[in-house]
PDB file of N, CA and C in Angstrom:
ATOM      1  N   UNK A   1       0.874  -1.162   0.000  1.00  0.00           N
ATOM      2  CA  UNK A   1       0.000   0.000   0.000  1.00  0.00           C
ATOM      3  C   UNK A   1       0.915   1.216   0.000  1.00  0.00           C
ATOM      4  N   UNK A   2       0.746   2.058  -1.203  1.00  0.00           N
ATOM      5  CA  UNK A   2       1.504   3.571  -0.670  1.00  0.00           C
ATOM      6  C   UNK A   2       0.041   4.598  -0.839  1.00  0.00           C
ATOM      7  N   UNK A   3       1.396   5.669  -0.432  1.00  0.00           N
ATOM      8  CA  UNK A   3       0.673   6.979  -0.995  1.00  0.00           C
ATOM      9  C   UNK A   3       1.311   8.071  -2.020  1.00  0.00           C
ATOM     10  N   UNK A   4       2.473   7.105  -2.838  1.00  0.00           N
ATOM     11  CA  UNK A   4       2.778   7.790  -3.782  1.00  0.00           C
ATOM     12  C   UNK A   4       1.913   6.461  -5.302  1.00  0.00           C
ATOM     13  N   UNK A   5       0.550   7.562  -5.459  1.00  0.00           N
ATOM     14  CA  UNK A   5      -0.222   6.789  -6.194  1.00  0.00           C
ATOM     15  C   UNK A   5      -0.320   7.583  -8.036  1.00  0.00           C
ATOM     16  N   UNK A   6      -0.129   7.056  -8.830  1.00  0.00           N
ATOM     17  CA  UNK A   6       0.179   6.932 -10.201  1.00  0.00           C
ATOM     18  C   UNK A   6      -0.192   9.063 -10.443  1.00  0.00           C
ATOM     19  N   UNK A   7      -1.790   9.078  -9.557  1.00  0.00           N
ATOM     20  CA  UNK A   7      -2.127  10.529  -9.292  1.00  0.00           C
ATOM     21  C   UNK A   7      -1.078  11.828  -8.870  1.00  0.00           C
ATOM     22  N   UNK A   8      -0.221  11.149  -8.406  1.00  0.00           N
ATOM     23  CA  UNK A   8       0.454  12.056  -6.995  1.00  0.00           C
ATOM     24  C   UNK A   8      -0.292  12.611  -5.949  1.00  0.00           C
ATOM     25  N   UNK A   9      -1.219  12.281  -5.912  1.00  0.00           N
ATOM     26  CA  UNK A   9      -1.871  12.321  -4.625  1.00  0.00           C
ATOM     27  C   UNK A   9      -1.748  11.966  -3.298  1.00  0.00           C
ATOM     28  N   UNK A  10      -1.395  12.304  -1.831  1.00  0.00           N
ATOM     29  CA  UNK A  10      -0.974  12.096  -0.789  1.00  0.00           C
ATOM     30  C   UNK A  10      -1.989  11.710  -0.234  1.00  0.00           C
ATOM     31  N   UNK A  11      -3.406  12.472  -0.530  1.00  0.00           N
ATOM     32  CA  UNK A  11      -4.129  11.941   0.601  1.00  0.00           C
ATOM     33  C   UNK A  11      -4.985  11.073  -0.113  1.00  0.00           C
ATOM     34  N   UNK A  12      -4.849  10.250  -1.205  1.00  0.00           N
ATOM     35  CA  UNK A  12      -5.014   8.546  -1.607  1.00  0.00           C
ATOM     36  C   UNK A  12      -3.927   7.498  -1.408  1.00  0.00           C
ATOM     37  N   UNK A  13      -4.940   6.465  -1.392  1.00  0.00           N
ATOM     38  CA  UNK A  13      -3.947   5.357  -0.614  1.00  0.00           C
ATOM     39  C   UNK A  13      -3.896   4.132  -2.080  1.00  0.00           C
ATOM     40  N   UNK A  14      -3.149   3.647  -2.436  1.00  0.00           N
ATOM     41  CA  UNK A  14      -3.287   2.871  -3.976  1.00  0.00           C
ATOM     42  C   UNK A  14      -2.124   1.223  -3.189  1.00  0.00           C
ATOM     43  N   UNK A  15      -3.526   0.537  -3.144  1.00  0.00           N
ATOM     44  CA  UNK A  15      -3.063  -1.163  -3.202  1.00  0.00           C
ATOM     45  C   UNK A  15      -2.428  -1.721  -4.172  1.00  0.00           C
ATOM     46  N   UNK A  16      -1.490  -2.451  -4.355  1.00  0.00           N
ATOM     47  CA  UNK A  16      -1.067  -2.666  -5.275  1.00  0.00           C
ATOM     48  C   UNK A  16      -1.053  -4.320  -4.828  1.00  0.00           C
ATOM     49  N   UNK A  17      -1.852  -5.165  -6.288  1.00  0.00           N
ATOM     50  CA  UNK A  17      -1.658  -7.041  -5.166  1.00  0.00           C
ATOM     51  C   UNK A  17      -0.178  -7.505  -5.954  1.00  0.00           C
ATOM     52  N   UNK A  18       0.019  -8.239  -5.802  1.00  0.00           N
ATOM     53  CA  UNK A  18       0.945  -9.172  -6.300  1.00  0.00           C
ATOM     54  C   UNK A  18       0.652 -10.138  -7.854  1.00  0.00           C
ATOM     55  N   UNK A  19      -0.607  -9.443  -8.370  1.00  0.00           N
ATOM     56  CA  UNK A  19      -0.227  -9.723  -9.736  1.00  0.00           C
ATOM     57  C   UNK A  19      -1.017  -7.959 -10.005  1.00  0.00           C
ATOM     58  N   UNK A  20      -0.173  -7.443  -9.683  1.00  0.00           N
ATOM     59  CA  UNK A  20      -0.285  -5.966 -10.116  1.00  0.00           C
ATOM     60  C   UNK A  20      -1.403  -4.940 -10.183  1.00  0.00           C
ATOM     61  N   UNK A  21      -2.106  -5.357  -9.791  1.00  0.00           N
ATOM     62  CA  UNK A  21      -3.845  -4.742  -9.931  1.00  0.00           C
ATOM     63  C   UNK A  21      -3.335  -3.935  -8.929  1.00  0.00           C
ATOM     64  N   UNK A  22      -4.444  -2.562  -9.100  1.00  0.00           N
ATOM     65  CA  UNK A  22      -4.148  -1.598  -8.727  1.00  0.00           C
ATOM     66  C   UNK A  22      -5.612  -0.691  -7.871  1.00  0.00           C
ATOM     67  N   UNK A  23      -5.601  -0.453  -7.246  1.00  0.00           N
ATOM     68  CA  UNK A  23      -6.915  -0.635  -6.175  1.00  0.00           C
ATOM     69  C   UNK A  23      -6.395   1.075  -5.344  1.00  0.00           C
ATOM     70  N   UNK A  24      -7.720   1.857  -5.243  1.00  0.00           N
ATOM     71  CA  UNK A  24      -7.688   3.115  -4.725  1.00  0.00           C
ATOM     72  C   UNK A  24      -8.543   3.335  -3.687  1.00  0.00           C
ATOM     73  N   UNK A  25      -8.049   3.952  -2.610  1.00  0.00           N
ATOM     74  CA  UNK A  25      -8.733   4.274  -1.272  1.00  0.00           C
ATOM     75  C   UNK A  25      -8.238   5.200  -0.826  1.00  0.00           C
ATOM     76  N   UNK A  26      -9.845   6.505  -0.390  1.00  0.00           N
ATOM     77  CA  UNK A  26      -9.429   7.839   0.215  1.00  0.00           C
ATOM     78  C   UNK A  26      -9.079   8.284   1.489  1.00  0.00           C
ATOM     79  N   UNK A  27      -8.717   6.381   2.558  1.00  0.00           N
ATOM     80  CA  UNK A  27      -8.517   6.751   3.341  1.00  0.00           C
ATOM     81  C   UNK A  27      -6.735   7.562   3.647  1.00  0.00           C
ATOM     82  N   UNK A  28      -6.355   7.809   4.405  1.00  0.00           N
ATOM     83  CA  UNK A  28      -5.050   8.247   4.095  1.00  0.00           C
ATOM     84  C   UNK A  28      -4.052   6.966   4.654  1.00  0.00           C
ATOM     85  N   UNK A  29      -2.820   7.311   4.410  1.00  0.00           N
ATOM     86  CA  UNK A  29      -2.155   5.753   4.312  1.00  0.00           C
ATOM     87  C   UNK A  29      -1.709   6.263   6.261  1.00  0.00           C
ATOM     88  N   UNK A  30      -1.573   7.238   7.128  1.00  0.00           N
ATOM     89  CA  UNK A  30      -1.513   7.043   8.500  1.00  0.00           C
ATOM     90  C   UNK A  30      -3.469   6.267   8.981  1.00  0.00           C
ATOM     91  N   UNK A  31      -4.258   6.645   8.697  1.00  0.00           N
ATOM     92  CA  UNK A  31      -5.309   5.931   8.977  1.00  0.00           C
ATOM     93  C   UNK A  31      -5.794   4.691   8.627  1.00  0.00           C
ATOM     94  N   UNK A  32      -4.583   4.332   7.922  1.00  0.00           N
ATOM     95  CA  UNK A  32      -4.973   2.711   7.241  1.00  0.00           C
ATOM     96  C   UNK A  32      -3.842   1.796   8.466  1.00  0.00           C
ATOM     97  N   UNK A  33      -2.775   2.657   8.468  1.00  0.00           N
ATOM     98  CA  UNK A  33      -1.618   2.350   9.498  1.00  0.00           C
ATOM     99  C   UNK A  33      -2.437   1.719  10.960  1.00  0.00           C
ATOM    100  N   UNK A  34      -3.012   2.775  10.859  1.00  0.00           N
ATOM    101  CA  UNK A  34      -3.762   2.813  12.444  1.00  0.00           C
ATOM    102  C   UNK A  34      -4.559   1.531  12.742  1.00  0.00           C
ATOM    103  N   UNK A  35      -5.686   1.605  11.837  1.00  0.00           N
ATOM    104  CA  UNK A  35      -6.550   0.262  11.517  1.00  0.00           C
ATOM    105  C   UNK A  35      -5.892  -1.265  11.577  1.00  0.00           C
ATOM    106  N   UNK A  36      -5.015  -0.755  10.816  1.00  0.00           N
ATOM    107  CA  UNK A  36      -3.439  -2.173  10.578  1.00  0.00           C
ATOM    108  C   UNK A  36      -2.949  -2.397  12.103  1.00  0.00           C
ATOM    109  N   UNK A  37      -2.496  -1.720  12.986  1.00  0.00           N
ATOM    110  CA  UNK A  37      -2.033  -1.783  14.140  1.00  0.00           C
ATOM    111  C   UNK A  37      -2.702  -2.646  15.357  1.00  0.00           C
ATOM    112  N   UNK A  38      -4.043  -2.189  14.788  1.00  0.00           N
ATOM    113  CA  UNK A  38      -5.280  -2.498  15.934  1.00  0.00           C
ATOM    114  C   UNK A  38      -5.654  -3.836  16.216  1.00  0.00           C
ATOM    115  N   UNK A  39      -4.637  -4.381  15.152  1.00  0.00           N
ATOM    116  CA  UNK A  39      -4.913  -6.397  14.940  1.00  0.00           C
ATOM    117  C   UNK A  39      -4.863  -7.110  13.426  1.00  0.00           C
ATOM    118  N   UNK A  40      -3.633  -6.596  12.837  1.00  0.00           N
ATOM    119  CA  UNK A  40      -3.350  -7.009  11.729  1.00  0.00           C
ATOM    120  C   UNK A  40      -2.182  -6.922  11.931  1.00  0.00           C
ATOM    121  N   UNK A  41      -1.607  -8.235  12.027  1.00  0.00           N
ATOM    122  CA  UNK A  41       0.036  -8.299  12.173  1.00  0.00           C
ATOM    123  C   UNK A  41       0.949  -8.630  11.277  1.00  0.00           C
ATOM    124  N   UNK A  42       0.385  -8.378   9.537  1.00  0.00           N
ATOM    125  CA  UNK A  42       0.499  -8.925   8.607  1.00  0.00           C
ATOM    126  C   UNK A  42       1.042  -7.544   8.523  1.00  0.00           C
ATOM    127  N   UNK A  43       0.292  -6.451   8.200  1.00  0.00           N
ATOM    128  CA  UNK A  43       0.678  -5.177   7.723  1.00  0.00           C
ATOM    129  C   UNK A  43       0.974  -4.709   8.613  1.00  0.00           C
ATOM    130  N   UNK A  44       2.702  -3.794   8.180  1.00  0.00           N
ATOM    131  CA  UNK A  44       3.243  -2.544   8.866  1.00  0.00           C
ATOM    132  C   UNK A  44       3.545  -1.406   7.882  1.00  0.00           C
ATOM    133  N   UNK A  45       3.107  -0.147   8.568  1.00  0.00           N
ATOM    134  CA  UNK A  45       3.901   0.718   8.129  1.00  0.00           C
ATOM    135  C   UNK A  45       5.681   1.179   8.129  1.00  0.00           C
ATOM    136  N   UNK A  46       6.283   0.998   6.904  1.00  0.00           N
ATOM    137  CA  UNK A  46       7.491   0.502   6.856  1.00  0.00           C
ATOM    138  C   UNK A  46       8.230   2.181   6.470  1.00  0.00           C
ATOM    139  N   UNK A  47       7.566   3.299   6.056  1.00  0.00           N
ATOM    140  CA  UNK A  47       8.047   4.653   5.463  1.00  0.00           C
ATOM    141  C   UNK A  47       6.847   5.470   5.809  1.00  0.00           C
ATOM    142  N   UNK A  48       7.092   6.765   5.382  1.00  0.00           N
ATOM    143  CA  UNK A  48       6.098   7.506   5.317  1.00  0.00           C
ATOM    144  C   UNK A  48       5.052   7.296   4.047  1.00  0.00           C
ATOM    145  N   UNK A  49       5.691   6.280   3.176  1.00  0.00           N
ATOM    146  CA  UNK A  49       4.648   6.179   2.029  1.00  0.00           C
ATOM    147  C   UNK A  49       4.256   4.692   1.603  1.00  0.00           C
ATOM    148  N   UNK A  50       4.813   3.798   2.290  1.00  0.00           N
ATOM    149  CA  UNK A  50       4.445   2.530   2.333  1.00  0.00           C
ATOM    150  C   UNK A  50       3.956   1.658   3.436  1.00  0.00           C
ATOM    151  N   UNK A  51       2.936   0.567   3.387  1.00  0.00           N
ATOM    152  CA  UNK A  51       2.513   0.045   4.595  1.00  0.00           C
ATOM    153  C   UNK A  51       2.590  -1.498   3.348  1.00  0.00           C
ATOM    154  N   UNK A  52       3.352  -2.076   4.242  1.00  0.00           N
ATOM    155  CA  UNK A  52       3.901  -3.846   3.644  1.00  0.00           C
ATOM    156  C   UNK A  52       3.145  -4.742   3.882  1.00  0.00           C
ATOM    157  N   UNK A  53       2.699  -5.940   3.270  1.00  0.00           N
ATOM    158  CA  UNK A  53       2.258  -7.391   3.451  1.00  0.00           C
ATOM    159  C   UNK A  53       3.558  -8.070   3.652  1.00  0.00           C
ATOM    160  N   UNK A  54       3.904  -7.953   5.604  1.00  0.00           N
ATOM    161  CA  UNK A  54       5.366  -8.782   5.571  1.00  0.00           C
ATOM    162  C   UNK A  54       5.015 -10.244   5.239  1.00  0.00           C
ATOM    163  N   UNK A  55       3.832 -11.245   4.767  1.00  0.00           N
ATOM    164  CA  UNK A  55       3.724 -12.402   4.221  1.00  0.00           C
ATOM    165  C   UNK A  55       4.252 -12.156   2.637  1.00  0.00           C
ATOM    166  N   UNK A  56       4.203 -11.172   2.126  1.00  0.00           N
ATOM    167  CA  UNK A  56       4.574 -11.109   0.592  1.00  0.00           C
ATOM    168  C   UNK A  56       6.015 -10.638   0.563  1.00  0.00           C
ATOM    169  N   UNK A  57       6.487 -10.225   1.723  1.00  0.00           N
ATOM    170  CA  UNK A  57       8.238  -9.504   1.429  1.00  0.00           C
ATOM    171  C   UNK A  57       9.070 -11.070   0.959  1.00  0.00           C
ATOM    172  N   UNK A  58       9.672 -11.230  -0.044  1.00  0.00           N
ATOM    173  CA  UNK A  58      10.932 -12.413  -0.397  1.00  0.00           C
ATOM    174  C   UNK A  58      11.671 -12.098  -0.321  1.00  0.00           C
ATOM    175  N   UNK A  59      12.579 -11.057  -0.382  1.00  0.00           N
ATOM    176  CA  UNK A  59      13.808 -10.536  -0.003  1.00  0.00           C
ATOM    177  C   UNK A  59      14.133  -8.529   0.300  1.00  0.00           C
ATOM    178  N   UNK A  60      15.173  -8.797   1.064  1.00  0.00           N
ATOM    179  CA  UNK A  60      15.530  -7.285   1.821  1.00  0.00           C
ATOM    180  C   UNK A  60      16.721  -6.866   0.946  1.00  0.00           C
ATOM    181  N   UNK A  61      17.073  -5.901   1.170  1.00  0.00           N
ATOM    182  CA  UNK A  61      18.277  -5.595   0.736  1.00  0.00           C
ATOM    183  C   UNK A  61      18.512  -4.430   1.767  1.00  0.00           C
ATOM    184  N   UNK A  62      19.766  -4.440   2.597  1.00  0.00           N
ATOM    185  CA  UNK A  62      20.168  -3.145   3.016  1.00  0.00           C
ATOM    186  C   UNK A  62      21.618  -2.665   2.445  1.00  0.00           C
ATOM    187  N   UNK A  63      21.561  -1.485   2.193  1.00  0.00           N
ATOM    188  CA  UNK A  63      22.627  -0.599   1.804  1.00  0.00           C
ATOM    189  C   UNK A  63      22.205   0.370   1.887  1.00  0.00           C
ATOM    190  N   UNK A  64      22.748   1.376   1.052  1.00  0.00           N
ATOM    191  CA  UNK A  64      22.345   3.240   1.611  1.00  0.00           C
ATOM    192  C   UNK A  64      21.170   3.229   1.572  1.00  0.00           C
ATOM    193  N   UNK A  65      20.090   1.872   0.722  1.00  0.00           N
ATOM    194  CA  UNK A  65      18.522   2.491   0.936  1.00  0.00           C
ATOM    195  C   UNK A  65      18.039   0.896   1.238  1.00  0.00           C
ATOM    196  N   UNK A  66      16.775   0.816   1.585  1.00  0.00           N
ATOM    197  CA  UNK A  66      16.649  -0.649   2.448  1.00  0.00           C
ATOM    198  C   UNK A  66      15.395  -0.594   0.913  1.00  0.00           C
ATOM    199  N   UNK A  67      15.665  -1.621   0.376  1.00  0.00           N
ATOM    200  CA  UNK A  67      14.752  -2.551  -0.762  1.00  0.00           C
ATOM    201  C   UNK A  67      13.989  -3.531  -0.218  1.00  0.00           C
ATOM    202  N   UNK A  68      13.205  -3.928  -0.722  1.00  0.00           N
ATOM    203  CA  UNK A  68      12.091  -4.906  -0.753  1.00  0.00           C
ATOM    204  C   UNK A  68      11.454  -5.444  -1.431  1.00  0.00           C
ATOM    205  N   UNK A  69      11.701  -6.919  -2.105  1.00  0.00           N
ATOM    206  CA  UNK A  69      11.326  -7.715  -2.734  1.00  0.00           C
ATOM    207  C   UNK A  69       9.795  -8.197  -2.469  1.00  0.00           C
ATOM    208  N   UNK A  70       8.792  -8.324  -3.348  1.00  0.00           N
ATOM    209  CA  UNK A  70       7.636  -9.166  -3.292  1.00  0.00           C
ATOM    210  C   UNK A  70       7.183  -9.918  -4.152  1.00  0.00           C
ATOM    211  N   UNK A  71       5.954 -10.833  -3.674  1.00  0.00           N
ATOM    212  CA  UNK A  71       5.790 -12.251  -4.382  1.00  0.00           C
ATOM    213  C   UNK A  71       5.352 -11.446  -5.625  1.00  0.00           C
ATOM    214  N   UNK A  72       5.771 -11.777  -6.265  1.00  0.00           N
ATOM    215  CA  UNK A  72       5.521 -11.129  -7.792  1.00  0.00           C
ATOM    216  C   UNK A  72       5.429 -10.160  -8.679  1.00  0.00           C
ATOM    217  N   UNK A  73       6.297  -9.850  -8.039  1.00  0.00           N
ATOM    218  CA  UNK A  73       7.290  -8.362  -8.579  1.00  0.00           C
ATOM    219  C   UNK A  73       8.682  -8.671  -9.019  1.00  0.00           C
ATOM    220  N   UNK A  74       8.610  -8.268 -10.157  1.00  0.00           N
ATOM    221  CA  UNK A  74      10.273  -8.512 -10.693  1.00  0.00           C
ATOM    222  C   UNK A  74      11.219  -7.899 -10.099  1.00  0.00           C
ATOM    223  N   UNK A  75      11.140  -6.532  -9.782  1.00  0.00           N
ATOM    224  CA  UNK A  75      12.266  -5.321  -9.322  1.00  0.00           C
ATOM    225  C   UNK A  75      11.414  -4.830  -7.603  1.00  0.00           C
ATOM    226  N   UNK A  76      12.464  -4.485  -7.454  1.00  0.00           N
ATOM    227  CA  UNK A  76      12.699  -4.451  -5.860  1.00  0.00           C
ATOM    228  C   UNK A  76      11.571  -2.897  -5.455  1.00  0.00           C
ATOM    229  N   UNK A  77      11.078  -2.888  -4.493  1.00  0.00           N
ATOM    230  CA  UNK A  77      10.406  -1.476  -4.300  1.00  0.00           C
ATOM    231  C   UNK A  77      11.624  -0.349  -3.559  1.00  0.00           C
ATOM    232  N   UNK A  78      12.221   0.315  -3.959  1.00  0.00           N
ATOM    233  CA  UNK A  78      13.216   1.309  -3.444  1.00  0.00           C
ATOM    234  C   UNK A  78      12.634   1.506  -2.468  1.00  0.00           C
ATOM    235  N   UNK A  79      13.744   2.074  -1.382  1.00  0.00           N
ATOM    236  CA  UNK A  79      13.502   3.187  -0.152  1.00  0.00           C
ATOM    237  C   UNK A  79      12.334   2.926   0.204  1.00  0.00           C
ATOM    238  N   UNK A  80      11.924   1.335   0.503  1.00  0.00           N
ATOM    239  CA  UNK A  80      10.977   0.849   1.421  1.00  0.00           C
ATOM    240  C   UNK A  80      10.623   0.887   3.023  1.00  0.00           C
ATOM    241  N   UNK A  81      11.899   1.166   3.534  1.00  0.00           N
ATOM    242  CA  UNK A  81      11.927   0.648   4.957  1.00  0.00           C
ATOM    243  C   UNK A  81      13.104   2.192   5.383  1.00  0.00           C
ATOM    244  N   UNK A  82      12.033   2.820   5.932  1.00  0.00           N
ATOM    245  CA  UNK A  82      13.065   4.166   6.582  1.00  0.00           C
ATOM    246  C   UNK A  82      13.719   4.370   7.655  1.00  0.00           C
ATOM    247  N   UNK A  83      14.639   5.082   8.291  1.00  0.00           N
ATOM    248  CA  UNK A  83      14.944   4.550   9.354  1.00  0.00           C
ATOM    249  C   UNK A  83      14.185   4.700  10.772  1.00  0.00           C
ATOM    250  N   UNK A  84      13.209   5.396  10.293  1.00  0.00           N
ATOM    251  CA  UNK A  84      12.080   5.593  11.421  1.00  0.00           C
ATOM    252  C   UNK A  84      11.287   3.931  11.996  1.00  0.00           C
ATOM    253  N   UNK A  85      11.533   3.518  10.939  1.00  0.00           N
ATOM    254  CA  UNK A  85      10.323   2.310  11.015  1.00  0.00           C
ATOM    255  C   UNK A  85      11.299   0.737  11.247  1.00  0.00           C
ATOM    256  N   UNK A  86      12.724   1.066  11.356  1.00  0.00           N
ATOM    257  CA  UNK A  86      13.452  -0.083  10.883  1.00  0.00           C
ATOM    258  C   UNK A  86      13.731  -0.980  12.050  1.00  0.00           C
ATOM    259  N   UNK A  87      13.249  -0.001  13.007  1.00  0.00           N
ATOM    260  CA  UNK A  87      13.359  -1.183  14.209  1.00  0.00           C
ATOM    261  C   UNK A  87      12.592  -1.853  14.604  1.00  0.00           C
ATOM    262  N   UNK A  88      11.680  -1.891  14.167  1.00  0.00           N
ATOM    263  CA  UNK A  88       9.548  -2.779  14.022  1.00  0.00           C
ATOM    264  C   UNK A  88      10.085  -3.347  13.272  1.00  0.00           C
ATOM    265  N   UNK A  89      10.519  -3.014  11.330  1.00  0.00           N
ATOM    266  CA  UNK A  89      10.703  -4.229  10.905  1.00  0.00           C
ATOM    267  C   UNK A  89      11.685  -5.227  11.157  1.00  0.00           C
ATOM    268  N   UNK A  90      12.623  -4.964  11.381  1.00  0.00           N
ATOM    269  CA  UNK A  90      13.784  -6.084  11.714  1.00  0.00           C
ATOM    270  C   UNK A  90      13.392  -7.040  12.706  1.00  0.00           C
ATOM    271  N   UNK A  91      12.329  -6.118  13.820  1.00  0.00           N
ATOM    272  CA  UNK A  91      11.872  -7.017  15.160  1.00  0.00           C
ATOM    273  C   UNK A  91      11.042  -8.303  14.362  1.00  0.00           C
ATOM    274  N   UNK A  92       9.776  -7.499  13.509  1.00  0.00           N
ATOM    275  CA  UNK A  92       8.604  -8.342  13.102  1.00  0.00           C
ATOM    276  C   UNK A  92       9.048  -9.168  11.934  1.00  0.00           C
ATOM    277  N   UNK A  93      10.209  -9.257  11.609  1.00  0.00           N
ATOM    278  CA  UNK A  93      10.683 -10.324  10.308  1.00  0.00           C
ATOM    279  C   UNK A  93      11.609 -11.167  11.063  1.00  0.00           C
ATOM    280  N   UNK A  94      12.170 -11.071  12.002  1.00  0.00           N
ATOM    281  CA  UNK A  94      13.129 -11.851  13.138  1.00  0.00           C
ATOM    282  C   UNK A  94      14.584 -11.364  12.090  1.00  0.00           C
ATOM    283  N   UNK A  95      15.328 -10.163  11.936  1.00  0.00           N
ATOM    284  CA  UNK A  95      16.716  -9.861  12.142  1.00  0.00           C
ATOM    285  C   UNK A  95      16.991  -9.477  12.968  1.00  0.00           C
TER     286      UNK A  95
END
């Protein structure tokens, strides 16, 4: 889920599944965060513009920017994981 959506719109939220379909919601991506928190341990907010299906992450990459691989995505999602958020994910993926 981000909120950098094809629009440039911030305050839309654009799903993206794993065979690429592309799905729009006006909630904002901190109020989807919130909802996610409340008992969905599947989704985290990982940046200020992404919230992850850690069941769909296949591979990480860290170097100057932390990447993220998913089930069916060829190329990696850049500057996924910020350093605000990196200590939830490392906890909730077991690094």
């Amino acid at each position: 889920i981000t909120s950098k959506t094809d629009s440039d719109r911030e305050d839309e939220a654009m799903f993206v599944t794993v065979d690429g379909e592309r799905f729009y919601n006006s909630m904002s991506l901190t109020a989807l965060a919130n909802l996610f928190r409340e008992g969905n341990p599947w989704f985290l907010q990982t940046s200020k513009y992404y919230i992850v299906n850690l069941g769909k992450v296949t591979g990480f990459r860290f170097s100057s920017a932390r990447d993220l691989w998913f089930q069916g995505f060829e190329k990696p999602v850049e500057n996924a994981v910020s350093d605000m958020y990196l200590a939830e994910f490392n906890a909730r993926i077991g690094i």
